[in-house]
Protein backbone atom coordinates (compact mmCIF):
# COMPACT_ATOMS: atom_id res chain seq x y z
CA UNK A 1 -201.21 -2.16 -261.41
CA UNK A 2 -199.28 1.12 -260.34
CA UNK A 3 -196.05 0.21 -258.75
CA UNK A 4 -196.07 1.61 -255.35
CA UNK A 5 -193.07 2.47 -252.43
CA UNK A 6 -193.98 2.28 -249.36
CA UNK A 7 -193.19 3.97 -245.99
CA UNK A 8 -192.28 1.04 -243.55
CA UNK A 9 -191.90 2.16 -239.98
CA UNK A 10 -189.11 0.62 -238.25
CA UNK A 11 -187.08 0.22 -234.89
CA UNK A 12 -183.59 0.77 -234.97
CA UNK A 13 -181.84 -2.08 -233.05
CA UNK A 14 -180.17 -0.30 -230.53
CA UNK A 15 -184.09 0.34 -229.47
CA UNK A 16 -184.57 -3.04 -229.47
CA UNK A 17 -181.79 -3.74 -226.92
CA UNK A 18 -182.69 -1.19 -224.98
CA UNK A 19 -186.11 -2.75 -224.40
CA UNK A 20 -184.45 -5.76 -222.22
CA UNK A 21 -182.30 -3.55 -220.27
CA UNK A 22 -184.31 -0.42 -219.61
CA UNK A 23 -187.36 -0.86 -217.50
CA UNK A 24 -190.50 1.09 -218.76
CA UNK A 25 -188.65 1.55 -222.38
CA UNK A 26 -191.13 0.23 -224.26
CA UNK A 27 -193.84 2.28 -222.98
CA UNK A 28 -191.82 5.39 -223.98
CA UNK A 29 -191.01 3.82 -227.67
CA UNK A 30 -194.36 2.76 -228.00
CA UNK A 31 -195.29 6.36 -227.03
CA UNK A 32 -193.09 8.19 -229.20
CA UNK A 33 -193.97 6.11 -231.68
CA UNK A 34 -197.87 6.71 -231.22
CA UNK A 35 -197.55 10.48 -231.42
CA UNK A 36 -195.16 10.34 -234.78
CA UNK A 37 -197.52 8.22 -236.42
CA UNK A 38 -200.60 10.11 -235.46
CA UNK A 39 -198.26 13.44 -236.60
CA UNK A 40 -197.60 11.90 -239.60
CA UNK A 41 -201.29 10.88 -240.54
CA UNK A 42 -202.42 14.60 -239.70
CA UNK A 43 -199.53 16.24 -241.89
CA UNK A 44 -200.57 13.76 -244.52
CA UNK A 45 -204.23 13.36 -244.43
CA UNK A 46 -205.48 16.52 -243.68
CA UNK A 47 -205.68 18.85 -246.77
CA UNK A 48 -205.30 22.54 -244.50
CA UNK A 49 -202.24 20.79 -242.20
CA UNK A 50 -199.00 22.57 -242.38
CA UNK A 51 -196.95 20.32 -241.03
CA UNK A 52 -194.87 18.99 -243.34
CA UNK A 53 -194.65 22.29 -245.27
CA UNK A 54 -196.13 25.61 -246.82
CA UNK A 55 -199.88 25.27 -248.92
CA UNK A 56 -201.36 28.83 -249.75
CA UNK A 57 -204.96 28.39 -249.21
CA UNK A 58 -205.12 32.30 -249.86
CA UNK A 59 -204.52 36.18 -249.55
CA UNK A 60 -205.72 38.26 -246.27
CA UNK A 61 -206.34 41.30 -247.18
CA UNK A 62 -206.66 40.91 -250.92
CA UNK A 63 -210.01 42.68 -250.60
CA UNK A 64 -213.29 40.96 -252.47
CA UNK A 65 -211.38 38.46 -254.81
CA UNK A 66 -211.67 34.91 -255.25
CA UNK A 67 -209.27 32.93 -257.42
CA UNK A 68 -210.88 30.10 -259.45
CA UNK A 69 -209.20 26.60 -259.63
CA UNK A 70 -210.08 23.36 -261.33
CA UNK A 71 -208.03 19.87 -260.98
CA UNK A 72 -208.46 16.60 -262.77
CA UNK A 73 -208.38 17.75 -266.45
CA UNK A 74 -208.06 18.74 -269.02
CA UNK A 75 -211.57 17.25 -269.89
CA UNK A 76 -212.36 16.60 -274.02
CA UNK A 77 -215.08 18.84 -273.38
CA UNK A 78 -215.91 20.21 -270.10
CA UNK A 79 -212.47 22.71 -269.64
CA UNK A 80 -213.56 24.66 -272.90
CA UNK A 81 -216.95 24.97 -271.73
CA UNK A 82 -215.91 25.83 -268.17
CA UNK A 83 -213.16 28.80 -269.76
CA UNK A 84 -215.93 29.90 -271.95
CA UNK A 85 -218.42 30.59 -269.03
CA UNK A 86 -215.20 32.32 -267.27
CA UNK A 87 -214.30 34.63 -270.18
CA UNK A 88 -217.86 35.53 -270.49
CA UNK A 89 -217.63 37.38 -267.43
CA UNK A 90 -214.01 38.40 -268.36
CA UNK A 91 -212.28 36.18 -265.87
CA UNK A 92 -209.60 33.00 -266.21
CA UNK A 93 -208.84 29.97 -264.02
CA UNK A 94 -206.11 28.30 -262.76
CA UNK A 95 -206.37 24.67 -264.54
CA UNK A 96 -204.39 21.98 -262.12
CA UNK A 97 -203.86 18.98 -265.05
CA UNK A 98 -203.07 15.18 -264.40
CA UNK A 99 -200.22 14.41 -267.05
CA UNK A 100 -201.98 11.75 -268.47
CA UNK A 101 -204.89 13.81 -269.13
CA UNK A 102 -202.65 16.08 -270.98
CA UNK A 103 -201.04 13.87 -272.99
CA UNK A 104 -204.61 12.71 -274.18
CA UNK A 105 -205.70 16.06 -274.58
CA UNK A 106 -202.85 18.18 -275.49
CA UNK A 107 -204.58 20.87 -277.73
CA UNK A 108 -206.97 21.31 -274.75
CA UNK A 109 -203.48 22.26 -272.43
CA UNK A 110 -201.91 24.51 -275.29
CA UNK A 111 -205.57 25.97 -275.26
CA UNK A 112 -205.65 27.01 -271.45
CA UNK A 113 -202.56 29.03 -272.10
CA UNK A 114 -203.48 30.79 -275.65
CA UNK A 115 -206.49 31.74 -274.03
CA UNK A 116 -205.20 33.40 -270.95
CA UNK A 117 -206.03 30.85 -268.65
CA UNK A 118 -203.20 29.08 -266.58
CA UNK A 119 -201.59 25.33 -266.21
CA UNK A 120 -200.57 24.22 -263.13
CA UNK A 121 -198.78 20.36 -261.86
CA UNK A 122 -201.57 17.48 -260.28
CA UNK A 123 -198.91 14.99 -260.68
CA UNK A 124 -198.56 12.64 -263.60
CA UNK A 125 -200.60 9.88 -262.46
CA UNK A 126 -203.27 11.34 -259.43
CA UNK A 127 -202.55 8.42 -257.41
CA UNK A 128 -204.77 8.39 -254.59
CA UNK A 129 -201.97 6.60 -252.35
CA UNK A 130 -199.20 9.21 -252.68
CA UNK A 131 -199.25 10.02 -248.76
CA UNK A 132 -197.84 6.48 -248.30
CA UNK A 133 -195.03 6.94 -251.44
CA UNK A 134 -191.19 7.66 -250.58
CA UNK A 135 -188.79 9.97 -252.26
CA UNK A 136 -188.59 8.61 -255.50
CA UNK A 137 -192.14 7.81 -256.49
CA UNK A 138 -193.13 11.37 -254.59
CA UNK A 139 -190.44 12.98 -257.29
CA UNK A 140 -191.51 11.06 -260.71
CA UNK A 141 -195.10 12.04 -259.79
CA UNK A 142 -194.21 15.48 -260.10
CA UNK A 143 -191.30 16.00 -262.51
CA UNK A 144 -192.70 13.55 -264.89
CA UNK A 145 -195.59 16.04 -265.20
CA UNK A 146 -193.54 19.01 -264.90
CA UNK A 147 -191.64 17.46 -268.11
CA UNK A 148 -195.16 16.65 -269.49
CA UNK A 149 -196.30 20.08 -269.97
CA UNK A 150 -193.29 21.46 -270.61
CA UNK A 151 -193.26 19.28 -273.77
CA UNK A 152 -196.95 20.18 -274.93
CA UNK A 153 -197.36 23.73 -273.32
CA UNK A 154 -193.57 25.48 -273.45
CA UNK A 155 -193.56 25.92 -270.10
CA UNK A 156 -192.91 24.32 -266.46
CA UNK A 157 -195.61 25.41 -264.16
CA UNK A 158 -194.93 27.12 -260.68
CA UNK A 159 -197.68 26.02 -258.89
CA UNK A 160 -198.55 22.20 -257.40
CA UNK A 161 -201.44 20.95 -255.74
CA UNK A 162 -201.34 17.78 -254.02
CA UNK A 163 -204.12 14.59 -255.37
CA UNK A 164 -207.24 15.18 -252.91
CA UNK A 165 -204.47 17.05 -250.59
CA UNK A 166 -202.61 14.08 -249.63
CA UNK A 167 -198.77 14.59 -248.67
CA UNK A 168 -195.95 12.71 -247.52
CA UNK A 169 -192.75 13.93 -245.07
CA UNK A 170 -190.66 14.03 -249.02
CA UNK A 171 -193.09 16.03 -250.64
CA UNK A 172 -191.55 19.41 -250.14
CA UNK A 173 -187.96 18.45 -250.25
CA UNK A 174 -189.10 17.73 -253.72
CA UNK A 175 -191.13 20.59 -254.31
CA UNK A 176 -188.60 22.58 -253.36
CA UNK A 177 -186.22 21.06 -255.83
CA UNK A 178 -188.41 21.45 -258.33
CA UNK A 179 -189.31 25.57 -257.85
CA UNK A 180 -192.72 24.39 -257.11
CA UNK A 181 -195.46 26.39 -254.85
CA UNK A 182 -197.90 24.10 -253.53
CA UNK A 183 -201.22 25.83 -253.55
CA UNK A 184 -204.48 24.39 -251.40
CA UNK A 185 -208.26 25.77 -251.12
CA UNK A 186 -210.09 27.57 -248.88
CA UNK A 187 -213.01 26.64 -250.18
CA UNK A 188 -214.15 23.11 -252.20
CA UNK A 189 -217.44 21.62 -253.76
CA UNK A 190 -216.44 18.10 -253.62
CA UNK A 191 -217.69 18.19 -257.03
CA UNK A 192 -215.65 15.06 -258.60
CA UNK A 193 -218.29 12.39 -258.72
CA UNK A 194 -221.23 15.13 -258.06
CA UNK A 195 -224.55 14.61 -260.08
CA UNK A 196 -226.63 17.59 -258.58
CA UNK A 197 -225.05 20.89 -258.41
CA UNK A 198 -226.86 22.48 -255.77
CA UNK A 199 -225.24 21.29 -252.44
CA UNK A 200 -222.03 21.58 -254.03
CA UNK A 201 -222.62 25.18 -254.76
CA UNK A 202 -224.38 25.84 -251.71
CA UNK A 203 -220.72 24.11 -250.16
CA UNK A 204 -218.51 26.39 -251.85
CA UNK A 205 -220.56 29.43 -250.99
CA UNK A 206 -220.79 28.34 -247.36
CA UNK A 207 -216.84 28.12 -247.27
CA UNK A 208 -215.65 31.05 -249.43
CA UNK A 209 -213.82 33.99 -248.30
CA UNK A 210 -212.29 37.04 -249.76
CA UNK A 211 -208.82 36.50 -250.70
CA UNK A 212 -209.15 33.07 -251.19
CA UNK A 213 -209.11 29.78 -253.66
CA UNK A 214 -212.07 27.99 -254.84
CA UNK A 215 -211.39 24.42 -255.98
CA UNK A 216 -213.72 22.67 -258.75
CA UNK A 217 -213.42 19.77 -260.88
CA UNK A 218 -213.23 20.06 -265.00
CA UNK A 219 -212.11 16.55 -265.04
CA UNK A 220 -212.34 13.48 -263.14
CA UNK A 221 -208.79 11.05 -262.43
CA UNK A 222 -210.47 7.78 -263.13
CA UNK A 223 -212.62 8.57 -266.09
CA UNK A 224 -211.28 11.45 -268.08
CA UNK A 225 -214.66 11.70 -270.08
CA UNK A 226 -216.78 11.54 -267.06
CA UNK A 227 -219.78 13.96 -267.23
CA UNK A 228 -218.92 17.08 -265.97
CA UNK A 229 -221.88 19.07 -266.13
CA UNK A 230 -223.14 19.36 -262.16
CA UNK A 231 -219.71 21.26 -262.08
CA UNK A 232 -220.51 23.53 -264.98
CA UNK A 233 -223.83 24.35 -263.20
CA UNK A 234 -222.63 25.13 -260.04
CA UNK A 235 -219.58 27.35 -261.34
CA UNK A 236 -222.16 29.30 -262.93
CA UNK A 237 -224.62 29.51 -260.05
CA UNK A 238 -221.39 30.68 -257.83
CA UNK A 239 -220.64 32.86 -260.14
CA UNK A 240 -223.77 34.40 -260.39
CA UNK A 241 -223.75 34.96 -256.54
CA UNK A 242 -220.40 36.35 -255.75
CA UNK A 243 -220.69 39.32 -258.65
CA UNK A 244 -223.84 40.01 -256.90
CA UNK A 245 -222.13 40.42 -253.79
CA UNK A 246 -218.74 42.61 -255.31
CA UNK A 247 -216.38 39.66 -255.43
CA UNK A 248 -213.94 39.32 -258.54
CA UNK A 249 -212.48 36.38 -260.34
CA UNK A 250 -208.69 35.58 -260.92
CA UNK A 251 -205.82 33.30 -261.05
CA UNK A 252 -203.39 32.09 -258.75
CA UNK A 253 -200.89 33.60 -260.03
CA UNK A 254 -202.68 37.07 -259.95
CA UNK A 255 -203.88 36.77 -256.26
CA UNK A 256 -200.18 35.88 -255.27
CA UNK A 257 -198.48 38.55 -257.77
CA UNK A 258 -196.05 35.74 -258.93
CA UNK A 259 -195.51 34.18 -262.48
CA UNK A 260 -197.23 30.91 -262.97
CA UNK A 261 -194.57 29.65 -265.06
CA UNK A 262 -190.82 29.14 -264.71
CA UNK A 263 -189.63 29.22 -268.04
CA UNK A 264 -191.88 32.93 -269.38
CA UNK A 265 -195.08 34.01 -269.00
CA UNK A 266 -197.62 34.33 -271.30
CA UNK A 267 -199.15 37.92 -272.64
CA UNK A 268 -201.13 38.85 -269.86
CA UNK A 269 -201.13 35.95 -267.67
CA UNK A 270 -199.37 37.08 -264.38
CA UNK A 271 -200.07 40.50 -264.20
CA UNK A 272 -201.65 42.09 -260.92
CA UNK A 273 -204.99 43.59 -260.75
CA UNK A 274 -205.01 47.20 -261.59
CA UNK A 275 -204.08 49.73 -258.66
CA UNK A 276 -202.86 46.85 -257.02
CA UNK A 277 -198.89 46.18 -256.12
CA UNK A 278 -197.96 42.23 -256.09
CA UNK A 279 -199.07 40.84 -252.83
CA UNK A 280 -196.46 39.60 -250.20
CA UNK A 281 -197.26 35.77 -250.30
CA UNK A 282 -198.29 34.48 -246.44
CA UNK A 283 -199.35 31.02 -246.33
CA UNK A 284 -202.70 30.32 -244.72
CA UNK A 285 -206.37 30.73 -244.92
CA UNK A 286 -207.73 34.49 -245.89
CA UNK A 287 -209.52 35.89 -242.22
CA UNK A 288 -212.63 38.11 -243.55
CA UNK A 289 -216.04 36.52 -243.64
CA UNK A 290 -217.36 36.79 -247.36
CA UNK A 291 -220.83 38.47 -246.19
C-alpha cells in the first residue's frame, strides 16, 4: 500500500496554557481553527479555488478557441486513436500522463511528441489522497514524473495538473521549484469511468467557453487498459459541434503562447496561431458565453 504523509493539525502549547488563564480562549482557538480548516478544505477540494495558488482554467479574449486536454494516459490504445481523430481535423492535444502509465507505455509518450501533440506532468502515481500529503510526498509526486518523461520523452514538461484537482498548502512552493504551470479546466465530462457518451458530451458542451480548456480522459489511473471508447465518442460528437459553431482546437501551450517544455520545443509545437501575438497569461476562467 502507498506510503502516505499526513497533515496533522496541532496546538502549539503556549495555546494550550493560554486556555486556563484566558477566559473565552478556547472559543476563539476553536474558531480560528474552524475557519482554517474549512479554508484549507476549499483551497484543497475544490478544483476552480485559488487559494493556495495560480490554475489557468483559460484565455479571455482568445476569441472562438478551445484547447483540448486529456489526463490519465497514455492508454495502449485509446491516445493513438484519440490523436488520430484530432489530426483528422488538423488539431493536437495537450496529453497530461501518470508516470507509471508512461513507463508502461513509453513509445505511446515519445509518440505524443513526434506527432505534434504535447506531454504534460499528472504526477507519478495519481494518488487520489494528495490534498492530505506534506512537502515531501507533494514533491516526489511531481519530480519523479518530471524525471520520468524526461528520461523517455527528452524533455521536462511546463505544465501540471493536479489528480481530480486536489491540492495541498505545499503544492505550489513545489511547483514553483520545479518551473511548473499548473493548468485546470473550464470545462470537464467526468468521462473516467463513463460508459455512455452522451451526457458527458452534452456536460462539456454545457460548460465550454471560448478561450478555454476542455478536460477528457484517454486513460483511466486504476486500470490503464480500461475501455476508453465513451470518451472517443464524445470527443468526436464535441468536436463535431464546436466546428459547426466557428470554434478551433489547440494546445495549452498555444492558447497561453508559452513553450510546453523546459528543456526545447519540438518543430511546431508552441507556436501561436497565425495573426495572433502570444497571449499575456491571466489566471482564471475565460468570460464569453460559447453561443
Amino acid at each position: 500500500m502507498e506510503e502516505l504523509e499526513w497533515v496533522i493539525p496541532f496546538v502549539p502549547a503556549e495555546d494550550v496554557f493560554l486556555l486556563g488563564i484566558v477566559p473565552g480562549i478556547e472559543w476563539v482557538i476553536a474558531a480560528a481553527v474552524i475557519v482554517y480548516a474549512a479554508h484549507s478544505l476549499y483551497g484543497g477540494l475544490v478544483p476552480q479555488s485559488q487559494v493556495f495558488g495560480p490554475i489557468f482554467r483559460g484565455r479571455s479574449g482568445a476569441g472562438r478557441v478551445v484547447a483540448l486536454t486529456f489526463d490519465d494516459g497514455p492508454h495502449p490504445t485509446a491516445t493513438r486513436q484519440i490523436m488520430d481523430l484530432l489530426e483528422a481535423r488538423g488539431a493536437r492535444g495537450t496529453f497530461f500522463v501518470i508516470g507509471r502509465h508512461a513507463e508502461a507505455c513509453p513509445d505511446i509518450v515519445r509518440e505524443i511528441v513526434r506527432r505534434g501533440h504535447e506531454v504534460g506532468n499528472h504526477t507519478q502515481s495519481h494518488s487520489w489522497l494528495m490534498a492530505l500529503a506534506l512537502f515531501r510526498k507533494t514533491r516526489d509526486e511531481i519530480e519523479i514524473c518530471q524525471e520520468t518523461i524526461l528520461k523517455i520523452a527528452g524533455h521536462r514538461p511546463r505544465f501540471y495538473r493536479q489528480p481530480i484537482g486536489f491540492k495541498n498548502p505545499f503544492l505550489f512552493r513545489q511547483l514553483k521549484r520545479s518551473g511548473l504551470v499548473a493548468i485546470g479546466w473550464q470545462a470537464r465530462g467526468f468521462d473516467s469511468h463513463a460508459s455512455d457518451s452522451g451526457p458527458v458530451a452534452r456536460r462539456v458542451l454545457r460548460k465550454v467557453r471560448p478561450g478555454g480548456i476542455i478536460a477528457l480522459h484517454d486513460g483511466c489511473d486504476m486500470e490503464m487498459d480500461r475501455d476508453r471508447t465513451a470518451t472517443i465518442a464524445t470527443l468526436s460528437t464535441v468536436l463535431d459541434r464546436l466546428e459547426r459553431e466557428g470554434f478551433r482546437f489547440t494546445t495549452v501551450s498555444r492558447l497561453l503562447g508559452e513553450s510546453p517544455y523546459q528543456s526545447g520545443t519540438p518543430d511546431g509545437a508552441a507556436q501561436p496561431h497565425p495573426g495572433r501575438r502570444p497571449f499575456a497569461v491571466r489566471p482564471g476562467p475565460p468570460d464569453q458565453p460559447a453561443a
